[in-house]
Structure formats: C-alpha cells, structure tokens
C-alpha atoms as a PDB file:
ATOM      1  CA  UNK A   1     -22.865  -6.308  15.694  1.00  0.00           C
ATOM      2  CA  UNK A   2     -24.382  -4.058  13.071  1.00  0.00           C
ATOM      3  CA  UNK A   3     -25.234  -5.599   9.856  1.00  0.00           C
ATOM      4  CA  UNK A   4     -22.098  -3.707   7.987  1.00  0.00           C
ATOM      5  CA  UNK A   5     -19.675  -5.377  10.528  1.00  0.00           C
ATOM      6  CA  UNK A   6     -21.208  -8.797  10.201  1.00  0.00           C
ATOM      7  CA  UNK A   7     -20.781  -8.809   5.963  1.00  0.00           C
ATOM      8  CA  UNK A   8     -17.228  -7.299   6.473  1.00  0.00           C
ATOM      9  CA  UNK A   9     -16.301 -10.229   9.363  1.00  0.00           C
ATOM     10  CA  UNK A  10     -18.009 -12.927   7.993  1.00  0.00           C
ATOM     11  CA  UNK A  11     -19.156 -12.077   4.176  1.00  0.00           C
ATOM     12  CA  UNK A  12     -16.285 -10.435   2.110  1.00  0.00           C
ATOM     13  CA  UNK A  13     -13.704 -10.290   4.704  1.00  0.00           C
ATOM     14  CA  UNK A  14     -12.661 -13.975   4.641  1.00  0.00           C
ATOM     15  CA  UNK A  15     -13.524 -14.840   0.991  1.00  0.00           C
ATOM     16  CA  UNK A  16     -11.025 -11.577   0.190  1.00  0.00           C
ATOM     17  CA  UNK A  17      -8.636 -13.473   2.585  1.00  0.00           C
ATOM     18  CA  UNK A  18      -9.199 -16.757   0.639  1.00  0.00           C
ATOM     19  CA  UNK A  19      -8.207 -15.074  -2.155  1.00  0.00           C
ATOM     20  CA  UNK A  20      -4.690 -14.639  -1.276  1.00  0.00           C
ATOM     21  CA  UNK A  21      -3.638 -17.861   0.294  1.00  0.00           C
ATOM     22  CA  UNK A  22      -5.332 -20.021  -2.126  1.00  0.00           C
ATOM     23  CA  UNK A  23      -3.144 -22.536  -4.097  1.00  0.00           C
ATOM     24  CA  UNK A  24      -2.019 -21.572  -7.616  1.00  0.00           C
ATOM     25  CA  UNK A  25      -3.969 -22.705 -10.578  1.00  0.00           C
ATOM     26  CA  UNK A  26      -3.034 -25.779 -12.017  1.00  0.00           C
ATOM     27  CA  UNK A  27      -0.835 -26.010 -15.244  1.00  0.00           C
ATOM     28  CA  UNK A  28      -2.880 -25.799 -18.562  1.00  0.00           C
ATOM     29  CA  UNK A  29      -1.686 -28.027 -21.037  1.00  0.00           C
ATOM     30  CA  UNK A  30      -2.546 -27.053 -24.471  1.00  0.00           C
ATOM     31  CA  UNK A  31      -3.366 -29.521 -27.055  1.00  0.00           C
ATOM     32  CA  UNK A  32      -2.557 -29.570 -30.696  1.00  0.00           C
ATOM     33  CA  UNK A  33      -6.176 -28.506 -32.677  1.00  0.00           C
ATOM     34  CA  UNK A  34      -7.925 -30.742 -34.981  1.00  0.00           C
ATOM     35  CA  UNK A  35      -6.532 -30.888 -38.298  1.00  0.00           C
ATOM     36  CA  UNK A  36      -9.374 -28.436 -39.863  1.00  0.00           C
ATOM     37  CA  UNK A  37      -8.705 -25.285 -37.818  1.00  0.00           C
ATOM     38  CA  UNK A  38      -5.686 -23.932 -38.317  1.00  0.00           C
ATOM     39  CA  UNK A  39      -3.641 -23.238 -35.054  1.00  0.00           C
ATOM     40  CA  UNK A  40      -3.638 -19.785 -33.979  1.00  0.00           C
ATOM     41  CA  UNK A  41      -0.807 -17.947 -32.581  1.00  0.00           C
ATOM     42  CA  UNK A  42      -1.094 -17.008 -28.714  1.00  0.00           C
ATOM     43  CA  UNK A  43      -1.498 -13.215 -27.876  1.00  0.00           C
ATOM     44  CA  UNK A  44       1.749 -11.651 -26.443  1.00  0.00           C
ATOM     45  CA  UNK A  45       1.999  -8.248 -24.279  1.00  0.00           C
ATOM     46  CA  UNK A  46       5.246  -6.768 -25.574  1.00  0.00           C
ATOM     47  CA  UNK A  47       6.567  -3.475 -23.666  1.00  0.00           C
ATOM     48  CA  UNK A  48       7.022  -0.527 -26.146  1.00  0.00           C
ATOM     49  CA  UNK A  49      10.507  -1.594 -26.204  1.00  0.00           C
ATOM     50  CA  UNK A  50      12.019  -4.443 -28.386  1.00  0.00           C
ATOM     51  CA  UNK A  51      12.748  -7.053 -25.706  1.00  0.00           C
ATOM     52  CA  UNK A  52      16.664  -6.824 -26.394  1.00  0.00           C
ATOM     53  CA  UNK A  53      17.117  -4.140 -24.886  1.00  0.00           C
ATOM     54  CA  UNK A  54      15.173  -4.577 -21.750  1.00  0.00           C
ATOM     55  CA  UNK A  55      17.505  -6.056 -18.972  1.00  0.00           C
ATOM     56  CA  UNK A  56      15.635  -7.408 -16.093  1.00  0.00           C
ATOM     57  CA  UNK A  57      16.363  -5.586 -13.191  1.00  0.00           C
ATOM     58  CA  UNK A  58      17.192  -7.142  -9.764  1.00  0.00           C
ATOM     59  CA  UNK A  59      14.560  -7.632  -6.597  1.00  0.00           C
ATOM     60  CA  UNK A  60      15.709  -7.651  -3.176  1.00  0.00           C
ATOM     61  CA  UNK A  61      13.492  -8.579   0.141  1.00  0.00           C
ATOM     62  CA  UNK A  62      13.842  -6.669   2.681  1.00  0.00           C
ATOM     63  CA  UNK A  63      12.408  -7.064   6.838  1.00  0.00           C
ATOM     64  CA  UNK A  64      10.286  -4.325   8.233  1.00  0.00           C
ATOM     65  CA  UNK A  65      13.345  -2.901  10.330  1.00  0.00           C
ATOM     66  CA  UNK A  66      14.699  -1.988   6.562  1.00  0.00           C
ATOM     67  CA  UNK A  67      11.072  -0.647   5.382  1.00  0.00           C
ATOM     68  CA  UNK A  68      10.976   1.330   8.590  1.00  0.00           C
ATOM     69  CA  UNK A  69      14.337   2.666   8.082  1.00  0.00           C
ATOM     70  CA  UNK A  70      13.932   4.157   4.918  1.00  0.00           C
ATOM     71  CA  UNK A  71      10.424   4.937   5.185  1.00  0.00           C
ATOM     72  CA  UNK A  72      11.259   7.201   8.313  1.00  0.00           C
ATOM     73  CA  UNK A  73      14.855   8.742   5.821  1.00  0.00           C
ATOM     74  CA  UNK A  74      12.083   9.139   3.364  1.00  0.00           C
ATOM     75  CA  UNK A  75      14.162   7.093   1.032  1.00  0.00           C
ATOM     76  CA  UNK A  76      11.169   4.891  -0.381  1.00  0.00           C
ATOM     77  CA  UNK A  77       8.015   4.597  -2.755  1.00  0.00           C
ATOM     78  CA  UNK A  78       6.220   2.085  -1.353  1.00  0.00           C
ATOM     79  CA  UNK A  79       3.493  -0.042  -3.154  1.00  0.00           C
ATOM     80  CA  UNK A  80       0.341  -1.986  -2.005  1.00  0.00           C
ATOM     81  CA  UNK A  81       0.046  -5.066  -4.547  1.00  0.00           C
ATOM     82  CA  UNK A  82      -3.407  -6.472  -2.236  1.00  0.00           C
ATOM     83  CA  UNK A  83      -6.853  -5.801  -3.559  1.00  0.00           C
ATOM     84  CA  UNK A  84      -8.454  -2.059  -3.859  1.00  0.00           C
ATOM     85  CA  UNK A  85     -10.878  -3.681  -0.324  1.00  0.00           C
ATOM     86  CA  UNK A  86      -7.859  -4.332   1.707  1.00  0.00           C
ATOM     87  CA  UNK A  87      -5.959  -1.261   0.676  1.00  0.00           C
ATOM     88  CA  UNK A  88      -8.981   0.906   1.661  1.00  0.00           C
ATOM     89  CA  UNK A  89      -9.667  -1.684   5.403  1.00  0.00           C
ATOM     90  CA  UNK A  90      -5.747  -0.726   5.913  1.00  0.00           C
ATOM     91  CA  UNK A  91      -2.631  -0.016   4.632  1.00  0.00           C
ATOM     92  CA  UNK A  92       1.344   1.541   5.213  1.00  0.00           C
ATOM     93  CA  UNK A  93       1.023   4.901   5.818  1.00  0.00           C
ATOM     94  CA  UNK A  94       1.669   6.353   2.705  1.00  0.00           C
ATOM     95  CA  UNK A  95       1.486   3.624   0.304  1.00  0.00           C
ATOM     96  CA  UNK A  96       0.390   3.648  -3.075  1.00  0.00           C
ATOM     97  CA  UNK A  97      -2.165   1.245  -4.625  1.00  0.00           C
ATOM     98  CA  UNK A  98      -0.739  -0.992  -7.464  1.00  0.00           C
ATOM     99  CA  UNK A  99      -3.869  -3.511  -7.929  1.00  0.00           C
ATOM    100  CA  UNK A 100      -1.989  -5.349 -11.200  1.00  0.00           C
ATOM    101  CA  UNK A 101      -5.050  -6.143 -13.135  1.00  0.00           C
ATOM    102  CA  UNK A 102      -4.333  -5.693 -15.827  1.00  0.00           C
ATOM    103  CA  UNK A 103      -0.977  -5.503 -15.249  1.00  0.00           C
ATOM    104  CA  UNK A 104       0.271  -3.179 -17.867  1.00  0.00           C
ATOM    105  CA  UNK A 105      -2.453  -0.926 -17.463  1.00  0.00           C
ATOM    106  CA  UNK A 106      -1.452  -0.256 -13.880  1.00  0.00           C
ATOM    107  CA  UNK A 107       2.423  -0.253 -14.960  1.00  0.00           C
ATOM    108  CA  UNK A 108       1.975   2.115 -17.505  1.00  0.00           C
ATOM    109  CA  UNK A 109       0.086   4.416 -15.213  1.00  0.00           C
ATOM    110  CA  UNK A 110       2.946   4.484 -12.219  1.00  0.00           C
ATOM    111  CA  UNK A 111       6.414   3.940 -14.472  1.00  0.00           C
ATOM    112  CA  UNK A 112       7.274   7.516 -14.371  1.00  0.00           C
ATOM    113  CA  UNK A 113       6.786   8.043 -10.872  1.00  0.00           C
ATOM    114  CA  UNK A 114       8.699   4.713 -10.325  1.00  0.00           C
ATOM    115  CA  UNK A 115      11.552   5.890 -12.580  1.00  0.00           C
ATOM    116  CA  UNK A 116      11.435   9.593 -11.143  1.00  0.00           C
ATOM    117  CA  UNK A 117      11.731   7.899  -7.191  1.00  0.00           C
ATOM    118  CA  UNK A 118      14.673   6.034  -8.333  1.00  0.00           C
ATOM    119  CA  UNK A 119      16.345   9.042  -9.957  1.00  0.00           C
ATOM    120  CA  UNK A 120      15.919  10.565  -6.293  1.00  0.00           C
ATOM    121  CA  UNK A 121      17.390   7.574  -4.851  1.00  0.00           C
ATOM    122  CA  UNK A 122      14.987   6.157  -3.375  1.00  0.00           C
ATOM    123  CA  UNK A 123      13.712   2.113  -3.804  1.00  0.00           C
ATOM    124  CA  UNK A 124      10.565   0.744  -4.525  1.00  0.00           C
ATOM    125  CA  UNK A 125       9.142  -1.774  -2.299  1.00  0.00           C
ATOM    126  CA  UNK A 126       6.026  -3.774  -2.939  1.00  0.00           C
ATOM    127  CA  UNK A 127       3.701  -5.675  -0.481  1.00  0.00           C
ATOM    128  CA  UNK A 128       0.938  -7.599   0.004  1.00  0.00           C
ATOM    129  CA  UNK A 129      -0.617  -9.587   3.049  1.00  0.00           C
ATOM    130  CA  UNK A 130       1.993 -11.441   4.799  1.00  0.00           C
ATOM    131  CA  UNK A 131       4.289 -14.264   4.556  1.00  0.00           C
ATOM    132  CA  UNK A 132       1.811 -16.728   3.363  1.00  0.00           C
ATOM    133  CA  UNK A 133       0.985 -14.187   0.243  1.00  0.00           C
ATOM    134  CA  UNK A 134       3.261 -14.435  -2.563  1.00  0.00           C
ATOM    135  CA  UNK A 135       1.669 -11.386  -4.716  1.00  0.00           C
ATOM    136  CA  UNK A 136       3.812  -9.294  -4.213  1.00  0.00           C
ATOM    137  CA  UNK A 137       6.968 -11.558  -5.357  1.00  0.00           C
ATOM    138  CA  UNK A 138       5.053 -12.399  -8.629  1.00  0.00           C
ATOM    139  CA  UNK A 139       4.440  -8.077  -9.314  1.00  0.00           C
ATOM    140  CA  UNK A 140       8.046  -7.207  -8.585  1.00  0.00           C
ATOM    141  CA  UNK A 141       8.603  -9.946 -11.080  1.00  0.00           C
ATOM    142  CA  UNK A 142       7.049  -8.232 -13.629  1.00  0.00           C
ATOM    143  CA  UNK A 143       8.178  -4.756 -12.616  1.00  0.00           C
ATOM    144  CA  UNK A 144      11.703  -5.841 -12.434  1.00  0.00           C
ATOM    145  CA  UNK A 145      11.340  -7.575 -16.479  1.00  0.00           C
ATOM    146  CA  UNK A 146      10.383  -3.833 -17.433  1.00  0.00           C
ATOM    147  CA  UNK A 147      13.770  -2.842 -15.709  1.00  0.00           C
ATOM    148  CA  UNK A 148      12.792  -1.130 -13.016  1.00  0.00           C
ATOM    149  CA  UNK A 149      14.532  -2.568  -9.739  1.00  0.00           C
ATOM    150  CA  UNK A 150      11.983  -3.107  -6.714  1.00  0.00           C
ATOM    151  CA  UNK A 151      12.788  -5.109  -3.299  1.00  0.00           C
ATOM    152  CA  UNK A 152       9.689  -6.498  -1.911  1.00  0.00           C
ATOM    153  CA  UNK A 153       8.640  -6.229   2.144  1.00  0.00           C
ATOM    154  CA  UNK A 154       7.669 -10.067   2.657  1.00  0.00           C
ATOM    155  CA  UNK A 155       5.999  -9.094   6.274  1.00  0.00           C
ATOM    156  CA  UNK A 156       3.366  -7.418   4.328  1.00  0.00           C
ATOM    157  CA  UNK A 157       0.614  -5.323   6.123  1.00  0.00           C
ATOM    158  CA  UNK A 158      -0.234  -8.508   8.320  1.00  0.00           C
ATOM    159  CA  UNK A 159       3.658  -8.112  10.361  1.00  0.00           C
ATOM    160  CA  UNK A 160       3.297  -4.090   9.747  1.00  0.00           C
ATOM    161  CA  UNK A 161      -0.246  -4.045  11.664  1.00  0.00           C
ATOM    162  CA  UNK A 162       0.782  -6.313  14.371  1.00  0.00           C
ATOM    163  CA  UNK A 163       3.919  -4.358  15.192  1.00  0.00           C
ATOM    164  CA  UNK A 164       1.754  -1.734  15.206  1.00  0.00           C
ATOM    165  CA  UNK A 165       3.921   1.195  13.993  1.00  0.00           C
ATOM    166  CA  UNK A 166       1.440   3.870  12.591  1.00  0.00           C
END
C-alpha cells in the first residue's frame, strides 16, 4: 500500500469519520460576571429579514427509493452537508456541496438556487454519512428557519454507496 493510501486508510480517513459520530458537546452554562464588568450582550445572526415574518418551513425524511425516484424524474436539488474530504472521496451523482461553516455564508451563497429549484418544483434534500450522522437533520434545521422547505435522505452516502446505484 502506497504511502497516499495508508494516510487516507489509516491517517485522515478515520479521524474525518470520528468527526461525524462523535457525541455532541456538552451544554455550556454561562455564569453571571463579576460585579465590575458589565455583562455583555451575546452576538445574534439575524437573516436580512425581521424574524416575524420568517415562517419556518417544514422538513420531511425521505428513504433512498424516494431520492432515487425523483432524482431519476429530475425533480430534486440535492445537497451534501459532509465535509469538503468526503464530498471529493465520494458523493450522489450530482450533488452539490453545502459544507455549513459558517452557516450563513454558505446559505447566502445557494438561497437563490434553492428558491429557483423550488419554483421548478422540485425539493431539496440534504445528506450526510448515514444513519448514525445527524448533520444533515441539524442543516435542514436551519435551512427550513430561513423558510425554505428541505426533506433530508437519512441513508446518507453510506446506504447510497452500498446499494451501489451510480
């Protein structure tokens, strides 16, 4: 095994894995400040829009018979929520990368081709690694607060590759 293969299979291959399954952080409990600093007012991300008028839109999962269906009626805009590494080792034919770091940076640069797919008729569906990886349920989250209905594909590439449909 060349040395390439070994640091993909043994180096950054299962630390990138790690990265997905691992637990979530811990809650943060924030404590008042000492009486001499004044307390500071936490940072918010606010979407151009006031927040009234933003209705969460809904998320629906759906199984890879439903991705294949509309993927093959061309009735889809599919996203890739895993890191840029695994997108580029593998991905759905066709899929676009959404790495959300940060978030509204990556948002901002895909909500018009979001909003023109669904003018189209067709739904956006989001995926990561598998069943075990819950990335993609915590994006379409967020998408969905900005109003933009997305269902998510919970087989992720892992299901996708082993079926091995492309």
């Amino acid at each position: 095994m060349n040395s390439l293969a070994r640091l993909v299979c043994f180096g950054i291959l299962p630390m990138a894995i790690s990265a997905c399954t691992q637990s979530p952080a811990p809650e943060v409990i924030q404590t008042t400040p000492p009486a001499e600093a004044p307390a500071a007012s936490p940072p918010t991300e606010k979407p151009d829009r006031p927040e009234a008028e933003i209705e969460t839109a809904p998320i629906k999962e759906i199984d890879i018979t439903q991705l294949f269906t509309l993927k093959t009626d061309g009735k889809t805009l599919i996203y890739d929520v895993r890191l840029p590494l695994y997108y580029q080792l593998g991905h759905i034919d066709g899929a676009i990368l959404f790495y959300p770091k940060p978030f509204d940076e990556a948002f901002d640069k895909e909500e018009a081709q979001m909003k023109n797919a669904l003018s189209e008729g067709k739904e956006i569906v989001l995926y990561c690694g598998g069943a075990d990886c819950h990335d993609s349920h915590i994006v379409a989250k967020m998408i969905a607060e900005r109003g933009i209905p997305v269902s998510v594909y919970s087989g992720g590439w892992a299901e996708w590759k082993t079926v091995g449909i492309e």
